[in-house]
N, C-alpha and C. Protein backbone atom coordinates (compact mmCIF):
# COMPACT_ATOMS: atom_id res chain seq x y z
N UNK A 1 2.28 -14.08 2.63
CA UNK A 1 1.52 -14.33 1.42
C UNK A 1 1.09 -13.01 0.80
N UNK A 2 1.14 -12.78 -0.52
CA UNK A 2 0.96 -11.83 -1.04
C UNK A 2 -0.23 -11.74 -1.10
N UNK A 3 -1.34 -10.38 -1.68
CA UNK A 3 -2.78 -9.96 -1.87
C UNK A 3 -3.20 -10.89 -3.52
N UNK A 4 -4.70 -11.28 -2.88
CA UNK A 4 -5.22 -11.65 -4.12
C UNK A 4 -5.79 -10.58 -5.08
N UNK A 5 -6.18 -11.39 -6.30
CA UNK A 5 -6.51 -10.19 -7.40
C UNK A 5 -7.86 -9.28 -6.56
N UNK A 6 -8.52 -10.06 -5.84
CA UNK A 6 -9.76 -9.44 -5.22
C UNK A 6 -8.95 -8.18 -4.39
N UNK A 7 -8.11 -8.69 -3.32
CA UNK A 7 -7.31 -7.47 -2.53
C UNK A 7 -6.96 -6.61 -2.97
N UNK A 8 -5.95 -6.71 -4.14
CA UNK A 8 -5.61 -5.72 -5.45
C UNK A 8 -6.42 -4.75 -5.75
N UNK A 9 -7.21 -4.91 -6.20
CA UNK A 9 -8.66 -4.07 -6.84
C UNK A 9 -9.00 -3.28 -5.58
N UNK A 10 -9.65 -4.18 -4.74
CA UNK A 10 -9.84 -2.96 -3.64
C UNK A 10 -9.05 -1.98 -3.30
N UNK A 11 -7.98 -2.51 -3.02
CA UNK A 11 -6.54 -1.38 -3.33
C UNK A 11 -6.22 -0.19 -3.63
N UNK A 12 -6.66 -0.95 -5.00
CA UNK A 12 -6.74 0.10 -6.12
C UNK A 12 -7.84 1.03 -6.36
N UNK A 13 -8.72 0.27 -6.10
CA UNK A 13 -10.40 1.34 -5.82
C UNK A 13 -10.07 2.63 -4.62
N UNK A 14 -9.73 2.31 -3.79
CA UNK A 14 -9.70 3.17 -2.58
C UNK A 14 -8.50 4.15 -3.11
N UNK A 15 -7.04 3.50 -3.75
CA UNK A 15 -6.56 4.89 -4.13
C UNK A 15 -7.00 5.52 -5.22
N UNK A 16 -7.75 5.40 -5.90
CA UNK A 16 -8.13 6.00 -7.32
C UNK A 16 -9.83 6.81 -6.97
N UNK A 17 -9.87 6.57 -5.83
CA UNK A 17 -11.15 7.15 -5.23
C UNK A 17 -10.60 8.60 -4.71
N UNK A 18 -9.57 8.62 -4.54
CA UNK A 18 -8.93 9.82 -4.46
C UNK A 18 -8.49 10.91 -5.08
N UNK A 19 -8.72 10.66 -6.31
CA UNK A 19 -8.46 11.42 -7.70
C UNK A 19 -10.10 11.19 -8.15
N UNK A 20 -10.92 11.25 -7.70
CA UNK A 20 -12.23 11.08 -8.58
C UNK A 20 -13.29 11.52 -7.61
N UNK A 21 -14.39 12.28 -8.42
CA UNK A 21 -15.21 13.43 -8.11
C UNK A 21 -16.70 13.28 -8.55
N UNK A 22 -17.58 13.73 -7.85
CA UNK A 22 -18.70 13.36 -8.06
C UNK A 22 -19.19 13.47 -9.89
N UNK A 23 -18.57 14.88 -10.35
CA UNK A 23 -18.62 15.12 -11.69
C UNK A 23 -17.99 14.38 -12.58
N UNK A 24 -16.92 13.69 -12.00
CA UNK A 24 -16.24 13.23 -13.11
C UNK A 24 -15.80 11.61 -12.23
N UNK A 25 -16.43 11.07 -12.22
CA UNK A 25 -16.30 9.60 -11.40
C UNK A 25 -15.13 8.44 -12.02
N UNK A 26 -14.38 7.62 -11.56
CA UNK A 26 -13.55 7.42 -11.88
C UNK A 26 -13.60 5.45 -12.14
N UNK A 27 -13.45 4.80 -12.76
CA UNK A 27 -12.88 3.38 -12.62
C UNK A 27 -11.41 2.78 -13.27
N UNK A 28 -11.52 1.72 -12.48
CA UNK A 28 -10.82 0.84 -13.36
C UNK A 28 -11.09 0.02 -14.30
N UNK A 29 -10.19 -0.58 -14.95
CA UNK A 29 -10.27 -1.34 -15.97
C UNK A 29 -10.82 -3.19 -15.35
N UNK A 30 -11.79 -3.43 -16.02
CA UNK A 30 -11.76 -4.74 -15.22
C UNK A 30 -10.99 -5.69 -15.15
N UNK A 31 -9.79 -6.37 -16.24
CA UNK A 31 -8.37 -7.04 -15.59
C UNK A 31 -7.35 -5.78 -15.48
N UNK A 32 -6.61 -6.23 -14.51
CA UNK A 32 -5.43 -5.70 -14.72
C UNK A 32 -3.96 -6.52 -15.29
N UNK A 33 -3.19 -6.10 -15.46
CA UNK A 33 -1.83 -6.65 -15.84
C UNK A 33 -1.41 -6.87 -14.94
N UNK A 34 -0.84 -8.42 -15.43
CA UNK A 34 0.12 -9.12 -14.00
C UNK A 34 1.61 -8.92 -14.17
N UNK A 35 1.98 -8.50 -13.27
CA UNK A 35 3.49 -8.23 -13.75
C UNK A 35 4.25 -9.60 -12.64
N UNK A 36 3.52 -10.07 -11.85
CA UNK A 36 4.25 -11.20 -10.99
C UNK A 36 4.38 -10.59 -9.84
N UNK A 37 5.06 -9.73 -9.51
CA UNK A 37 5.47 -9.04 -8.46
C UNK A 37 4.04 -7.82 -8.21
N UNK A 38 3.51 -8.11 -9.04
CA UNK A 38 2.63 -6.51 -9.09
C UNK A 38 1.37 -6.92 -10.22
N UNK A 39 0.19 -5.85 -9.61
CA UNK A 39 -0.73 -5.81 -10.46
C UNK A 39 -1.25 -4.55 -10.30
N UNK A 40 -1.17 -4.24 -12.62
CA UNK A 40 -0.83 -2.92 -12.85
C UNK A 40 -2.51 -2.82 -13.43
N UNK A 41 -3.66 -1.69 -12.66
CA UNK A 41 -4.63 -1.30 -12.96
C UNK A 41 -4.79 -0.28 -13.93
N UNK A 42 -5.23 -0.62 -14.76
CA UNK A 42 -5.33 0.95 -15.85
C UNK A 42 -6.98 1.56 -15.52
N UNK A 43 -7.13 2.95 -15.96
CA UNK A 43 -8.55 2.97 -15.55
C UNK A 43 -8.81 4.40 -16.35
N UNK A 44 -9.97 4.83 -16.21
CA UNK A 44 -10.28 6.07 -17.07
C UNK A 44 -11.79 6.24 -16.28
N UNK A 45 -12.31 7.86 -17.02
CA UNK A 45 -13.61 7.64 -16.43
C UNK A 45 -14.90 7.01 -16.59
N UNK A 46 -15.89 6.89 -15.84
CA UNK A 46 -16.45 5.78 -15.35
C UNK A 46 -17.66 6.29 -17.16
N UNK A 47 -17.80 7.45 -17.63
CA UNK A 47 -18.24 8.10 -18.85
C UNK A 47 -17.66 7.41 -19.83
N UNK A 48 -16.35 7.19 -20.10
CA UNK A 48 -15.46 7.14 -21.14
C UNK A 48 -15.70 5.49 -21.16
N UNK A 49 -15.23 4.97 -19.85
CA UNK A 49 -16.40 3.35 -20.53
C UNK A 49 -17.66 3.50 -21.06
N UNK A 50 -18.27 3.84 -21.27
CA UNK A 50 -19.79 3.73 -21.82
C UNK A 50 -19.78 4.75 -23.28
N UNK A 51 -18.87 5.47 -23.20
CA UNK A 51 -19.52 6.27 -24.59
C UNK A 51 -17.80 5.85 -25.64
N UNK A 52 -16.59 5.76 -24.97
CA UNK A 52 -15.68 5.66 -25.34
C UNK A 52 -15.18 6.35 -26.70
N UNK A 53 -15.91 8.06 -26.24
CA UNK A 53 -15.64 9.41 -26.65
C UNK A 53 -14.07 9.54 -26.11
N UNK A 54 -13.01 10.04 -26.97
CA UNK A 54 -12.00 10.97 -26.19
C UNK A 54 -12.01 11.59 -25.39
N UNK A 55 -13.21 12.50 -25.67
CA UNK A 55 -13.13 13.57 -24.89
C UNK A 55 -13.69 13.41 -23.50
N UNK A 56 -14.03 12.55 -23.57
CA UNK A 56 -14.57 11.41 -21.94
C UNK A 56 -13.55 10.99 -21.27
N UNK A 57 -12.39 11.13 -21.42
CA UNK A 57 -11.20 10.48 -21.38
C UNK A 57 -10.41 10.95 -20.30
N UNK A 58 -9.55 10.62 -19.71
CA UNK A 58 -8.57 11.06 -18.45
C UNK A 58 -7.15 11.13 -19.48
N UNK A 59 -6.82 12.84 -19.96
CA UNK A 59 -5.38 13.26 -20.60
C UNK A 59 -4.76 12.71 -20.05
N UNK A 60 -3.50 12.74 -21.23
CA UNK A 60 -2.42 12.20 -20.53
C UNK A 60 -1.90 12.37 -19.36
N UNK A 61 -0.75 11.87 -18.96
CA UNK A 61 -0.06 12.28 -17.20
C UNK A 61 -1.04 11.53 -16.36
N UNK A 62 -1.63 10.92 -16.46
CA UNK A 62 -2.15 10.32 -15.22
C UNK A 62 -1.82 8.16 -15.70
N UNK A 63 -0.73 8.02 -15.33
CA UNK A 63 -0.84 6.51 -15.66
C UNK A 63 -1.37 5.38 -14.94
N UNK A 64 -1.34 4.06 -15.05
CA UNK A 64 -2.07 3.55 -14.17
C UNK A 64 -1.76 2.78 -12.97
N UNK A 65 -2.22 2.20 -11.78
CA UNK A 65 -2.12 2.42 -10.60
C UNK A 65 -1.72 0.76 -10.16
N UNK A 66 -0.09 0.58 -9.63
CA UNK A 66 0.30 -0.72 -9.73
C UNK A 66 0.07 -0.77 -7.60
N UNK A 67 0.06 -2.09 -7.52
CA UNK A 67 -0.06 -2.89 -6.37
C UNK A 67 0.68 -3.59 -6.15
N UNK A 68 1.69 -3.71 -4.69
CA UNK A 68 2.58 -4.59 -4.97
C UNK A 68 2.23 -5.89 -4.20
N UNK A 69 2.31 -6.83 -4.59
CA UNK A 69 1.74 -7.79 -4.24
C UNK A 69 2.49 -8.48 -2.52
N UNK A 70 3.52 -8.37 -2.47
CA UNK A 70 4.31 -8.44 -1.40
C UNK A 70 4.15 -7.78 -0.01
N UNK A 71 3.93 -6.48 -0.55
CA UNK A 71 3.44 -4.62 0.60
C UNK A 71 2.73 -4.27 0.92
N UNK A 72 1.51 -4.69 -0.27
CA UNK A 72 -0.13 -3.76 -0.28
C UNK A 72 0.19 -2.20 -0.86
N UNK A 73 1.79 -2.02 -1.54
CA UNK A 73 2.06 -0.58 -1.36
C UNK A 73 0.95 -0.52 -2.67
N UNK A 74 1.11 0.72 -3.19
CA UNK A 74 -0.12 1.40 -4.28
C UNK A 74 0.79 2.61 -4.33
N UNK A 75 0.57 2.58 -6.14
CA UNK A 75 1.00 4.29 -6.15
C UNK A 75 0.68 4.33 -8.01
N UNK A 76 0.94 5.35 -8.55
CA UNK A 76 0.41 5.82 -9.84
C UNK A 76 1.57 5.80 -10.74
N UNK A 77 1.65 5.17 -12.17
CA UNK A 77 3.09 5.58 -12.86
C UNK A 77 2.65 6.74 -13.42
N UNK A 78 3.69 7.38 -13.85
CA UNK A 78 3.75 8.81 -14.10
C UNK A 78 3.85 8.20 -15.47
N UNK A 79 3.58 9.56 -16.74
CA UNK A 79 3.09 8.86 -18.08
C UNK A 79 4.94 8.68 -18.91
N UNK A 80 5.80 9.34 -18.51
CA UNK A 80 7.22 9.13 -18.75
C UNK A 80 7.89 9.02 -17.21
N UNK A 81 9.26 8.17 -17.53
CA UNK A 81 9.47 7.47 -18.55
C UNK A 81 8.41 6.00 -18.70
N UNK A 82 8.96 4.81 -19.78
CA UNK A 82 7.52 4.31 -20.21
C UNK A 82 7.57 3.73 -19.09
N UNK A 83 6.10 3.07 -18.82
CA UNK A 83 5.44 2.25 -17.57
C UNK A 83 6.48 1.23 -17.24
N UNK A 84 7.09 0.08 -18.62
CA UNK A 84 8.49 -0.59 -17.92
C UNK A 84 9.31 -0.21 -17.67
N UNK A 85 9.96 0.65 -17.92
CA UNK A 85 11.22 1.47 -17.01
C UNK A 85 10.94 1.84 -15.59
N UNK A 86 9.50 2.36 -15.17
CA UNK A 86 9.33 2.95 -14.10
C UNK A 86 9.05 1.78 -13.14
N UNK A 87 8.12 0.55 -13.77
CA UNK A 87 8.51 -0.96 -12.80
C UNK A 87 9.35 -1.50 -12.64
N UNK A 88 10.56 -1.52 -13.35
CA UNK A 88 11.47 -2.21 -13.29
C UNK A 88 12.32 -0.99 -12.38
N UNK A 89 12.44 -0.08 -12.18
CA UNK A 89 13.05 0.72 -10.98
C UNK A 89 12.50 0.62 -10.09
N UNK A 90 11.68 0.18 -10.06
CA UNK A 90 10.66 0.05 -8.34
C UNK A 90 11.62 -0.63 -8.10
N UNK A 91 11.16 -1.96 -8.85
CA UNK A 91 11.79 -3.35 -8.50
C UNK A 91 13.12 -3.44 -8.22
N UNK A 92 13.55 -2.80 -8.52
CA UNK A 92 15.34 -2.68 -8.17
C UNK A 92 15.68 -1.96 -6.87
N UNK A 93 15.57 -1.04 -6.64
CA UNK A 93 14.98 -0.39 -5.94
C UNK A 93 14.42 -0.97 -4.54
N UNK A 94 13.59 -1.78 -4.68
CA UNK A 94 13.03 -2.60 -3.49
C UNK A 94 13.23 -3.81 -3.23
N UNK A 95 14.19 -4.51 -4.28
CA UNK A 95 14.83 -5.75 -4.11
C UNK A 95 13.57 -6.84 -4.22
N UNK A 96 13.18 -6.70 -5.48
CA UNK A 96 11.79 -7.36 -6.14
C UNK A 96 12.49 -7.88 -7.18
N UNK A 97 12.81 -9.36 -6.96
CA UNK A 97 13.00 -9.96 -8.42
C UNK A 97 11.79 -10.55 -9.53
N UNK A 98 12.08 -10.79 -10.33
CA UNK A 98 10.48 -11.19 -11.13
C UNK A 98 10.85 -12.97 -11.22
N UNK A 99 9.05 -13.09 -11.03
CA UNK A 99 8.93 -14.35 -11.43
C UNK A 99 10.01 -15.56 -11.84
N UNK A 100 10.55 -14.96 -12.79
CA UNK A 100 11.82 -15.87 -13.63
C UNK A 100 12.87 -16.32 -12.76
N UNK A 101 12.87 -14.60 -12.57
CA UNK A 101 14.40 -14.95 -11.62
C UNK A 101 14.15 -15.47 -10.40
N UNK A 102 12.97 -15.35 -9.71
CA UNK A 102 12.69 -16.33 -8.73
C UNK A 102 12.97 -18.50 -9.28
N UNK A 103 12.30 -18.21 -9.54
CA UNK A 103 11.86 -19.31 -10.50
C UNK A 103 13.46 -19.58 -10.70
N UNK A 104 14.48 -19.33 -10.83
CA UNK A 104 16.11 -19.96 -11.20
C UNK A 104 16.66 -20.12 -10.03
N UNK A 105 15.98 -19.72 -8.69
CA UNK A 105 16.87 -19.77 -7.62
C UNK A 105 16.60 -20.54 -6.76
């Protein structure tokens, strides 16, 4: 059985706790995107929610942090190429069909 959205998050909290600093504290976004196979966390800093200044902001290159629902794996998309190209190579890659194509077989 795969992780619930609750498992996910924690997940995702603990790796994104790793990139984040007392000065510059870090969250996620409160839903994330379901991709079926995966749930994709976006997040910025924990500042940039509350004032939602730019310059509060986490620059580019840092994308956001998918979960695979199957693994527990966790890891960060890089900001190229776009976020679906880089899931859909996981998925190939790890022999992850989506939803659909489950769903036909």
């Amino acid at each position: 059985m795969g992780v619930t959205l609750e498992q996910a998050r924690v997940i995702a909290e603990r790796f994104l706790a790793q990139f984040s600093t007392s000065e510059r504290p870090l969250a996620l976004y409160p839903e994330p995107d379901d991709e079926g196979w995966s749930f994709v966390f976006e997040w910025n800093t924990k500042r940039y929610y509350r004032t939602r200044d730019t310059s509060d902001s986490v620059g580019p290159g840092s994308g956001p942090i998918v979960v695979v629902k199957s693994s527990r794996d966790v890891w960060m998309l890089a900001s190229a190429p776009s976020f679906d190209v880089q899931l859909a190579e996981y998925a190939e890659r790890n022999n992850i069909r989506s939803q659909g194509e489950q769903a036909r077989s």
